[in-house]
N, C-alpha and C. Protein backbone atom coordinates (compact mmCIF):
# COMPACT_ATOMS: atom_id res chain seq x y z
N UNK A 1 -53.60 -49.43 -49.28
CA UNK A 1 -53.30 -50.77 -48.82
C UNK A 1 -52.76 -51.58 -49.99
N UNK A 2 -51.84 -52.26 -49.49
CA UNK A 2 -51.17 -52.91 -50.87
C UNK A 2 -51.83 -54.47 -50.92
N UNK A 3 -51.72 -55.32 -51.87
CA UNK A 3 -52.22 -56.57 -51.94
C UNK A 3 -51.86 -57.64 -51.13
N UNK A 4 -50.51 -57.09 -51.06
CA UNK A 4 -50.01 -57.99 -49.48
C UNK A 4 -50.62 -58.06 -48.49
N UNK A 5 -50.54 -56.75 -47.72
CA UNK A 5 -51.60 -56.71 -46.98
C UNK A 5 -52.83 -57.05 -46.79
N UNK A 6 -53.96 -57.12 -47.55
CA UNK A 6 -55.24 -57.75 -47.76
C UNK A 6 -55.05 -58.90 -47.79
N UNK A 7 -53.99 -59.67 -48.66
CA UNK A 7 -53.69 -60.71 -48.70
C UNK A 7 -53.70 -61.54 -47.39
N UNK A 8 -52.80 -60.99 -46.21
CA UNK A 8 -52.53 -61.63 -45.06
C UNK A 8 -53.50 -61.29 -44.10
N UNK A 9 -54.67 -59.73 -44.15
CA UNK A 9 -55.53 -60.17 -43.57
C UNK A 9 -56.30 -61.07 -43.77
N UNK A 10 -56.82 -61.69 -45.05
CA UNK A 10 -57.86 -62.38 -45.29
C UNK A 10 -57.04 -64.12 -44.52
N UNK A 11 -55.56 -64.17 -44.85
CA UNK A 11 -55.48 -65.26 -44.03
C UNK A 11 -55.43 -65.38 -42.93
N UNK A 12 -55.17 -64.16 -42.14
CA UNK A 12 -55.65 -64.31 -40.54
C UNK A 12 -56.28 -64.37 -40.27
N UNK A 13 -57.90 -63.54 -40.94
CA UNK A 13 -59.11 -63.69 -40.94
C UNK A 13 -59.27 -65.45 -41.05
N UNK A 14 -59.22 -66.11 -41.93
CA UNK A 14 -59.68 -67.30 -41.99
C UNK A 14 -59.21 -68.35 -40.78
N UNK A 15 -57.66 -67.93 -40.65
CA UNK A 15 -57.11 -69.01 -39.73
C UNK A 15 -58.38 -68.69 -38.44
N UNK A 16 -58.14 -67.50 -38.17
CA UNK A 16 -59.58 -67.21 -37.00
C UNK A 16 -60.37 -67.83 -36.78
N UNK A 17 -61.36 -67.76 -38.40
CA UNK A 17 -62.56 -68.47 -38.07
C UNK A 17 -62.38 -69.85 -38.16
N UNK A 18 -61.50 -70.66 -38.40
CA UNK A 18 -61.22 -72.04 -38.40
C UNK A 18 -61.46 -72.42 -37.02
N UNK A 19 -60.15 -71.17 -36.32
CA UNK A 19 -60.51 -72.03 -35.16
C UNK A 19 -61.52 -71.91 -34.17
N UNK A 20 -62.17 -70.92 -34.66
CA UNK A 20 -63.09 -70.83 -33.88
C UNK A 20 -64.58 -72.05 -33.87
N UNK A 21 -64.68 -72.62 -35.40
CA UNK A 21 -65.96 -73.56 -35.83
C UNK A 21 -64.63 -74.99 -35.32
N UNK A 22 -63.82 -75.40 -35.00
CA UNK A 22 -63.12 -76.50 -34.07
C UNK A 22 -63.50 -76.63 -33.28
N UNK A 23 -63.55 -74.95 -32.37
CA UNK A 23 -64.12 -75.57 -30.55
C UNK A 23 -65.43 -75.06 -30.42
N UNK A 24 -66.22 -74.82 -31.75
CA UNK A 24 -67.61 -74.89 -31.02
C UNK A 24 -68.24 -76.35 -30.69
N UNK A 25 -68.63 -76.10 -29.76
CA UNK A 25 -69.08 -77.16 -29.34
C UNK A 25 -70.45 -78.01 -30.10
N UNK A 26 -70.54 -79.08 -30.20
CA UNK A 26 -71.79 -79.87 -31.24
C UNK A 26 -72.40 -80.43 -30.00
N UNK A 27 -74.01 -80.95 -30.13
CA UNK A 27 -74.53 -81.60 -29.16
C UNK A 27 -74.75 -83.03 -30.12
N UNK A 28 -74.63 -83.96 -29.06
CA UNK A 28 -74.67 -85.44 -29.40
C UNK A 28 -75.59 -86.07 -28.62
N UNK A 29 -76.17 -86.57 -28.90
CA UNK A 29 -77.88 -87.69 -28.30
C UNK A 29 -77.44 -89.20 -28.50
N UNK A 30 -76.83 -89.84 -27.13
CA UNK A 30 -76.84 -91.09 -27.66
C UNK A 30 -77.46 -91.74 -26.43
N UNK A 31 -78.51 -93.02 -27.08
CA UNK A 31 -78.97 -93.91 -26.00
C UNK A 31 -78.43 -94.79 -25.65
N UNK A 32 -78.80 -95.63 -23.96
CA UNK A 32 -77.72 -95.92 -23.11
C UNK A 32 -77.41 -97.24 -24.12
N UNK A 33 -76.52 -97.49 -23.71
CA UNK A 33 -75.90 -98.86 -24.17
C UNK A 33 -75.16 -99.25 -25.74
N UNK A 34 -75.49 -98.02 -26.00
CA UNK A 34 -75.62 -97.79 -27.82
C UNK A 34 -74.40 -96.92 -28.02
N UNK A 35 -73.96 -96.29 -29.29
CA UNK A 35 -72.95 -96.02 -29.82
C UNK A 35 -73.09 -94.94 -30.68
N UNK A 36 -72.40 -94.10 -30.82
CA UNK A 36 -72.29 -92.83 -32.15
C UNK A 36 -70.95 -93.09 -32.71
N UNK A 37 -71.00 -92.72 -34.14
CA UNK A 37 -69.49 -92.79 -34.98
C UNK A 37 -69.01 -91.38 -35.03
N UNK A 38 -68.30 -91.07 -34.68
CA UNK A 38 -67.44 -89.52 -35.19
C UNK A 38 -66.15 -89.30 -36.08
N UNK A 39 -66.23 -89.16 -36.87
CA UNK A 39 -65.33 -88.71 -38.08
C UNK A 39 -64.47 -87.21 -37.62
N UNK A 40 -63.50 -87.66 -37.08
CA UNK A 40 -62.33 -86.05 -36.69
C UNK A 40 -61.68 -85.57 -38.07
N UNK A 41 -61.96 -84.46 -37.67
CA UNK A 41 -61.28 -83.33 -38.76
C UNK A 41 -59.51 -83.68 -38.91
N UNK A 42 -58.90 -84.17 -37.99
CA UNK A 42 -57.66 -84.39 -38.08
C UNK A 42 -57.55 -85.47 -36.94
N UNK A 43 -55.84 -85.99 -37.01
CA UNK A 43 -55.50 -86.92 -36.08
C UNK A 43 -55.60 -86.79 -34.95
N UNK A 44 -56.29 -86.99 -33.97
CA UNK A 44 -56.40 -87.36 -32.31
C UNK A 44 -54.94 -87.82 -31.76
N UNK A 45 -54.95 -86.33 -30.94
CA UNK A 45 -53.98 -87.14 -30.15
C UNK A 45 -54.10 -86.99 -28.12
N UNK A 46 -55.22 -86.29 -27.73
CA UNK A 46 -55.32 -87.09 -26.69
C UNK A 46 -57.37 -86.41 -26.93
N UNK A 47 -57.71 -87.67 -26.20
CA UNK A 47 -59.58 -88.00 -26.02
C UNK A 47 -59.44 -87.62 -24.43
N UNK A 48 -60.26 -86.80 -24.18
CA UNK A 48 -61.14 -86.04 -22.84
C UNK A 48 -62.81 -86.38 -22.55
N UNK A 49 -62.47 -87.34 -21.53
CA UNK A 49 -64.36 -87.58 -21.36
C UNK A 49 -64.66 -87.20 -19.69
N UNK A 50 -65.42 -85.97 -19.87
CA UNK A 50 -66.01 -85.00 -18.94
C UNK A 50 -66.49 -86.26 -17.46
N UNK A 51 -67.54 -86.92 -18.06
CA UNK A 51 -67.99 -88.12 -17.06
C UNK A 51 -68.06 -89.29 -17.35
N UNK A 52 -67.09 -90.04 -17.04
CA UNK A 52 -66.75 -91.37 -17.78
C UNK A 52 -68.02 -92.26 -17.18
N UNK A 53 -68.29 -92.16 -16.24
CA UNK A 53 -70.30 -92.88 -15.94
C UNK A 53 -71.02 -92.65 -16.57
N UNK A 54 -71.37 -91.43 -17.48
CA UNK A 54 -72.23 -91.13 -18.49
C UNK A 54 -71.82 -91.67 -19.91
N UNK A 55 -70.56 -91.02 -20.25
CA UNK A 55 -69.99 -91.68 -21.69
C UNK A 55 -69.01 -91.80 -21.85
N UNK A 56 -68.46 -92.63 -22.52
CA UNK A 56 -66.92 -93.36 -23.37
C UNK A 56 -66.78 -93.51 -24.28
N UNK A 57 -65.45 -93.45 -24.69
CA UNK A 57 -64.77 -93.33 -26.31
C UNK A 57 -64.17 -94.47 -26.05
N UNK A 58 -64.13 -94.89 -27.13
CA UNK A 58 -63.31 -96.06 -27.92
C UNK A 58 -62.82 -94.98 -29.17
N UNK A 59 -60.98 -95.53 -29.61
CA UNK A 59 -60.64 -94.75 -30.14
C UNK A 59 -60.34 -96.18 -31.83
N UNK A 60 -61.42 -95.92 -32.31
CA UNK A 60 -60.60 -96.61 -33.83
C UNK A 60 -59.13 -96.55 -34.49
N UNK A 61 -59.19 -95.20 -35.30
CA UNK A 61 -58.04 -95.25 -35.78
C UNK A 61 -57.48 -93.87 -35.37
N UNK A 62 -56.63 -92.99 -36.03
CA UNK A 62 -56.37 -91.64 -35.39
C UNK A 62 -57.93 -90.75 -35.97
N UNK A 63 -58.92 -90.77 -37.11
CA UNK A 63 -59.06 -89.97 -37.37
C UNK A 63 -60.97 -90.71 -36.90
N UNK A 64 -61.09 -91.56 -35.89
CA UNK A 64 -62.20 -92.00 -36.03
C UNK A 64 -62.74 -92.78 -34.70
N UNK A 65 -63.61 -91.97 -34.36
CA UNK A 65 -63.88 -92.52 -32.36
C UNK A 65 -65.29 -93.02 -32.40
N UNK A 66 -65.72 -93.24 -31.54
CA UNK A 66 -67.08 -93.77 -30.87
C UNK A 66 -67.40 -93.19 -29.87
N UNK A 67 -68.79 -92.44 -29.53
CA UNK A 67 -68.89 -92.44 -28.30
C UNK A 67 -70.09 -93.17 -27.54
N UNK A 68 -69.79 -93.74 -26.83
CA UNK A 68 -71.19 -94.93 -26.21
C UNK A 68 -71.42 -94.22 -24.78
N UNK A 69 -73.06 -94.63 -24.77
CA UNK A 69 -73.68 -94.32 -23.94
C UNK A 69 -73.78 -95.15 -22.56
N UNK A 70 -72.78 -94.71 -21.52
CA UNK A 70 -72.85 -95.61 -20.69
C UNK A 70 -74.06 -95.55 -19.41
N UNK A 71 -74.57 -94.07 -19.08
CA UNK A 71 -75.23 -93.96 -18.06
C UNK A 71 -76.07 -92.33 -18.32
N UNK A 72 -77.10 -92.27 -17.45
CA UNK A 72 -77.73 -91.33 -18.04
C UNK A 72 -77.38 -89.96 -17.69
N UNK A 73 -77.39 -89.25 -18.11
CA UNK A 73 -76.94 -87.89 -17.73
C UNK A 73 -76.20 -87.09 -19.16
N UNK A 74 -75.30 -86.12 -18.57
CA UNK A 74 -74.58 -85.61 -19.91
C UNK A 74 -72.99 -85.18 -19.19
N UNK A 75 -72.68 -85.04 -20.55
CA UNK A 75 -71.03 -85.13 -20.64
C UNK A 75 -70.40 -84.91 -21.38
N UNK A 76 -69.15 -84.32 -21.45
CA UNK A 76 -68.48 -83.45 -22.48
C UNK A 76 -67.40 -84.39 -22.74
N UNK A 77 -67.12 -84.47 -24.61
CA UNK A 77 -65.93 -85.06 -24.93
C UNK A 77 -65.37 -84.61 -25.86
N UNK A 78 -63.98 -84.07 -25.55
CA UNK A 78 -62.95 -83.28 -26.52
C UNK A 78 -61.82 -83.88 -26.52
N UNK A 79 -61.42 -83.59 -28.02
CA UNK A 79 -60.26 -84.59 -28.56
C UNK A 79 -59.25 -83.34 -28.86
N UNK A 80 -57.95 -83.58 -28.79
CA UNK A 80 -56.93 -82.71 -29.02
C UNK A 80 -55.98 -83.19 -30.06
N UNK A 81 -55.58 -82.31 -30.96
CA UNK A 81 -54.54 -83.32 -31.70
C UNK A 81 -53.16 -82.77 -31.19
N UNK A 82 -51.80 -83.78 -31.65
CA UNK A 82 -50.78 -83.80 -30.70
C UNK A 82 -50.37 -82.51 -30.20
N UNK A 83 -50.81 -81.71 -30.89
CA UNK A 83 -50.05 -80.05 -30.23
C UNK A 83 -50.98 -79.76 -28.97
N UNK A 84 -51.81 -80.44 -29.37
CA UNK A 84 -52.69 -79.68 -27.80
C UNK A 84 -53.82 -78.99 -28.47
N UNK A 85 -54.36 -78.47 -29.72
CA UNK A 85 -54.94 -77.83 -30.57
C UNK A 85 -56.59 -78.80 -30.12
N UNK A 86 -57.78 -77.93 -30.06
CA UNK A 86 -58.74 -78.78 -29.91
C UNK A 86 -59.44 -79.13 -31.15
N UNK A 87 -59.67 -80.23 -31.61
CA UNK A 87 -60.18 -80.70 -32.90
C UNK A 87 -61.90 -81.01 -33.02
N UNK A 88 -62.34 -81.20 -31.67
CA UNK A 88 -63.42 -81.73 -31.64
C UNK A 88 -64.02 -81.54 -30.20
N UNK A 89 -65.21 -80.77 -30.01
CA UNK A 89 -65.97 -80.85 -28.65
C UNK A 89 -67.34 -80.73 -29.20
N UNK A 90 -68.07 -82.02 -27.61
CA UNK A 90 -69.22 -82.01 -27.99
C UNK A 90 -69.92 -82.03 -26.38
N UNK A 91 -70.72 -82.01 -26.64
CA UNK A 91 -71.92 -82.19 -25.04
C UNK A 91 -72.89 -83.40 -25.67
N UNK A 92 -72.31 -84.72 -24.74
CA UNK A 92 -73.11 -85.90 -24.87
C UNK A 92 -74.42 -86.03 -24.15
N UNK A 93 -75.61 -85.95 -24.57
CA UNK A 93 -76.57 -86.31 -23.86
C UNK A 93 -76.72 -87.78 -23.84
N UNK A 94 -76.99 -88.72 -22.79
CA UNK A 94 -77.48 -89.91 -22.69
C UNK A 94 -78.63 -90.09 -22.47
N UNK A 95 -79.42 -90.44 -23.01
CA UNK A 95 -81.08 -90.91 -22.70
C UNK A 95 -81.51 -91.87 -23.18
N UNK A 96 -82.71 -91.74 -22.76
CA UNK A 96 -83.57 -93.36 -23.27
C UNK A 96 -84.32 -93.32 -24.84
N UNK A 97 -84.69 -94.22 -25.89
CA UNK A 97 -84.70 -94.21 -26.60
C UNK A 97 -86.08 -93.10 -26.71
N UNK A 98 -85.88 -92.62 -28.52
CA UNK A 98 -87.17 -91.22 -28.12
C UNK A 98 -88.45 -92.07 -28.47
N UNK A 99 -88.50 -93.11 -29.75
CA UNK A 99 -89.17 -94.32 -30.08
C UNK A 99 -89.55 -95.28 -28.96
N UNK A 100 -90.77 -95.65 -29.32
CA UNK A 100 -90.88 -96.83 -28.38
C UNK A 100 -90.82 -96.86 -26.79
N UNK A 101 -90.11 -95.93 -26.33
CA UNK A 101 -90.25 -95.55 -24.73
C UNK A 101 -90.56 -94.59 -23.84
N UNK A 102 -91.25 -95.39 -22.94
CA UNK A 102 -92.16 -94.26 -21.95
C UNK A 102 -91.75 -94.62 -20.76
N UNK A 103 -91.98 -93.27 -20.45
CA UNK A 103 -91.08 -93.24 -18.69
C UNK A 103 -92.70 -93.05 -17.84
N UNK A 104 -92.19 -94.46 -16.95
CA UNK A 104 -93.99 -94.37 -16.07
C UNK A 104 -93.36 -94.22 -14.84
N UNK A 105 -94.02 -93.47 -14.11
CA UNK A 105 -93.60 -93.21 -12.72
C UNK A 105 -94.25 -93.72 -11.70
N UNK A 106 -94.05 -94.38 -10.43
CA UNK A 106 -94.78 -95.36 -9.53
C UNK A 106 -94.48 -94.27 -7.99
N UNK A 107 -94.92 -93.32 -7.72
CA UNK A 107 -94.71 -92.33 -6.41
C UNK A 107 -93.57 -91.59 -7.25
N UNK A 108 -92.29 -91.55 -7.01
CA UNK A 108 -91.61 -90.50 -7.26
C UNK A 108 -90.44 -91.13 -8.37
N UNK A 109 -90.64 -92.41 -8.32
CA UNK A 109 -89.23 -93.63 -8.58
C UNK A 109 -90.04 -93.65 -10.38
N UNK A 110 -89.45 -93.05 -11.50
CA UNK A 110 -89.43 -93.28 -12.80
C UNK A 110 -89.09 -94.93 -13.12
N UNK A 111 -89.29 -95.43 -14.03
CA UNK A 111 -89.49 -96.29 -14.49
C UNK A 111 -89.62 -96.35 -15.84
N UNK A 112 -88.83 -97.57 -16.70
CA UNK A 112 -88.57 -97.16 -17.92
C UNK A 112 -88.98 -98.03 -19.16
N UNK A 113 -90.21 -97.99 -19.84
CA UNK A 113 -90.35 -99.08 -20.33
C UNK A 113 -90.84 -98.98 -22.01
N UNK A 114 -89.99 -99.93 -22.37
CA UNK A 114 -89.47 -100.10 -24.03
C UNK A 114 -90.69 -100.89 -24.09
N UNK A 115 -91.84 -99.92 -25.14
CA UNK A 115 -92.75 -100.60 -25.80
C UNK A 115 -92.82 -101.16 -27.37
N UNK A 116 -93.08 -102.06 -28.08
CA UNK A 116 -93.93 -102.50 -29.35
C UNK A 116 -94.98 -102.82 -29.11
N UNK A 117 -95.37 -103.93 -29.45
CA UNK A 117 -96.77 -104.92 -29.44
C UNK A 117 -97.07 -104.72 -27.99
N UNK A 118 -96.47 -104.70 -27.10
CA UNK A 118 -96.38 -104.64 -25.23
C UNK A 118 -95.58 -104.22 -24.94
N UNK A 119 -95.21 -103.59 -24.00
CA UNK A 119 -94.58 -102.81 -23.27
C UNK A 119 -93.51 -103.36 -21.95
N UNK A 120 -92.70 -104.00 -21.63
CA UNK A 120 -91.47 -104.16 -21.18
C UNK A 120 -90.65 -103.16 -20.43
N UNK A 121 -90.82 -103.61 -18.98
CA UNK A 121 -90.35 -102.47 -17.90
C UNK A 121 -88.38 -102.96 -18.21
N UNK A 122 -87.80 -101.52 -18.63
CA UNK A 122 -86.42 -102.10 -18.06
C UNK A 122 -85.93 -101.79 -16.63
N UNK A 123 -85.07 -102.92 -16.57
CA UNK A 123 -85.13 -102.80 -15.26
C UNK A 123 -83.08 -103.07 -14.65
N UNK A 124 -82.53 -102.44 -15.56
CA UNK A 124 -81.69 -102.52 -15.58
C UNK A 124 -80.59 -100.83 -14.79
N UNK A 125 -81.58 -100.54 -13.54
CA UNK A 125 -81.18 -99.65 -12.62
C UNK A 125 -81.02 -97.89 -13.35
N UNK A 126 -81.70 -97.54 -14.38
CA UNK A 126 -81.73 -96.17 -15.08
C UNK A 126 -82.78 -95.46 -14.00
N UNK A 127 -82.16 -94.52 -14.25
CA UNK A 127 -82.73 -93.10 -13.71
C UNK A 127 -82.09 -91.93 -13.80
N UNK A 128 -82.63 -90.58 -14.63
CA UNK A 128 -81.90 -89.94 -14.73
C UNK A 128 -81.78 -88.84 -13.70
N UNK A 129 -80.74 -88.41 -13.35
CA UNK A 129 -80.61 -87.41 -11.94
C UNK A 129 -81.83 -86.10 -12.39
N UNK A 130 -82.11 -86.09 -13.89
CA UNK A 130 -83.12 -84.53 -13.61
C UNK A 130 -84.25 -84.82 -13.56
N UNK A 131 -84.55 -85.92 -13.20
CA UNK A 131 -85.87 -86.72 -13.04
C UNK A 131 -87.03 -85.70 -12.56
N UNK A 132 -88.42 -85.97 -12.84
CA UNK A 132 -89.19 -85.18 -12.04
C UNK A 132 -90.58 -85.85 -11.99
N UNK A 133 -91.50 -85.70 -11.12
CA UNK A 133 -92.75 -86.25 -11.15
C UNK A 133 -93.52 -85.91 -12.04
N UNK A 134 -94.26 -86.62 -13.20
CA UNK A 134 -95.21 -86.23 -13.60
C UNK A 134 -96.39 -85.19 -13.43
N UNK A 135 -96.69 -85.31 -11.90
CA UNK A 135 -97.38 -84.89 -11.12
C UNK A 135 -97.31 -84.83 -10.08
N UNK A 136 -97.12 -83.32 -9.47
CA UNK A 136 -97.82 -83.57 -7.68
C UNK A 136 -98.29 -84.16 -7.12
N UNK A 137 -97.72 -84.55 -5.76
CA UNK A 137 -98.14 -86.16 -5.46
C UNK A 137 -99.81 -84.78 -4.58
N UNK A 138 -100.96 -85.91 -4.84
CA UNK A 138 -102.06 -85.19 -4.36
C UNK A 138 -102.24 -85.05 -2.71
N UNK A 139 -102.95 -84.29 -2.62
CA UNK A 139 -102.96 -83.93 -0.85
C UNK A 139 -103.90 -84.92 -0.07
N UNK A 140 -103.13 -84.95 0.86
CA UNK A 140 -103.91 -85.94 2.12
C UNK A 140 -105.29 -85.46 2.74
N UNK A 141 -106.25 -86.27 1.87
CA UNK A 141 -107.36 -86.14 2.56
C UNK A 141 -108.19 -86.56 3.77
């Protein structure tokens, strides 16, 4: 094998794995109403949001997005730069904060409430679709 050769496998080899750590996908945790910063590897040239009820981008500059938490659930957002090349995918989770809040359940209907000193039901229509009862509702005696 001549040096050329090795040479150009090792750069095919690499171009490979480049692109392969681009479209793995990252997981992102953001709570509702709130915001994440993302720093792109290169210029954005078109933003893909899986469920725009769950989450949204705001696009800063070419190399710098946001994604906010609009509703609860999850959702995928991938950015392409102008060739079509994928630069960035992630799976947005939306949830409630992990601090400070407890999910109390009243029959089957969750309920969401941001504690400190006291505890504060929000009441600003959340519920997440994988919701589940704490507990079996008990049998009729």
């Amino acid at each position: 094998m001549t040096k050329q050769m090795i040479m150009a496998g090792c750069l095919a080899l690499t171009a490979l794995l480049s692109a392969g750590a681009a479209e793995a996908a990252s997981k992102i945790v953001v709570e509702k109403n709130h915001s994440t910063r993302v720093v792109l590897p290169a210029s954005a040239g078109s933003v893909i949001v899986g469920n725009p009820e769950v989450a949204d981008v705001t696009v800063v500059d070419s190399r710098t997005i946001y994604i906010i938490g609009r509703g609860f659930g999850r959702s995928s957002v991938s950015v392409t730069d102008s060739a079509g090349r994928n630069i960035f995918d992630a799976d947005v989770m939306v949830g409630t904060p992990v601090e400070g809040g407890v999910t109390v359940y009243k029959g089957l209907k969750p309920s969401t409430m941001i504690c400190s000193r006291t505890c504060i039901e929000q009441t600003d229509g959340m519920q997440s679709s994988s919701s589940t009862p704490a507990a079996p509702p008990s049998p009729a005696s």
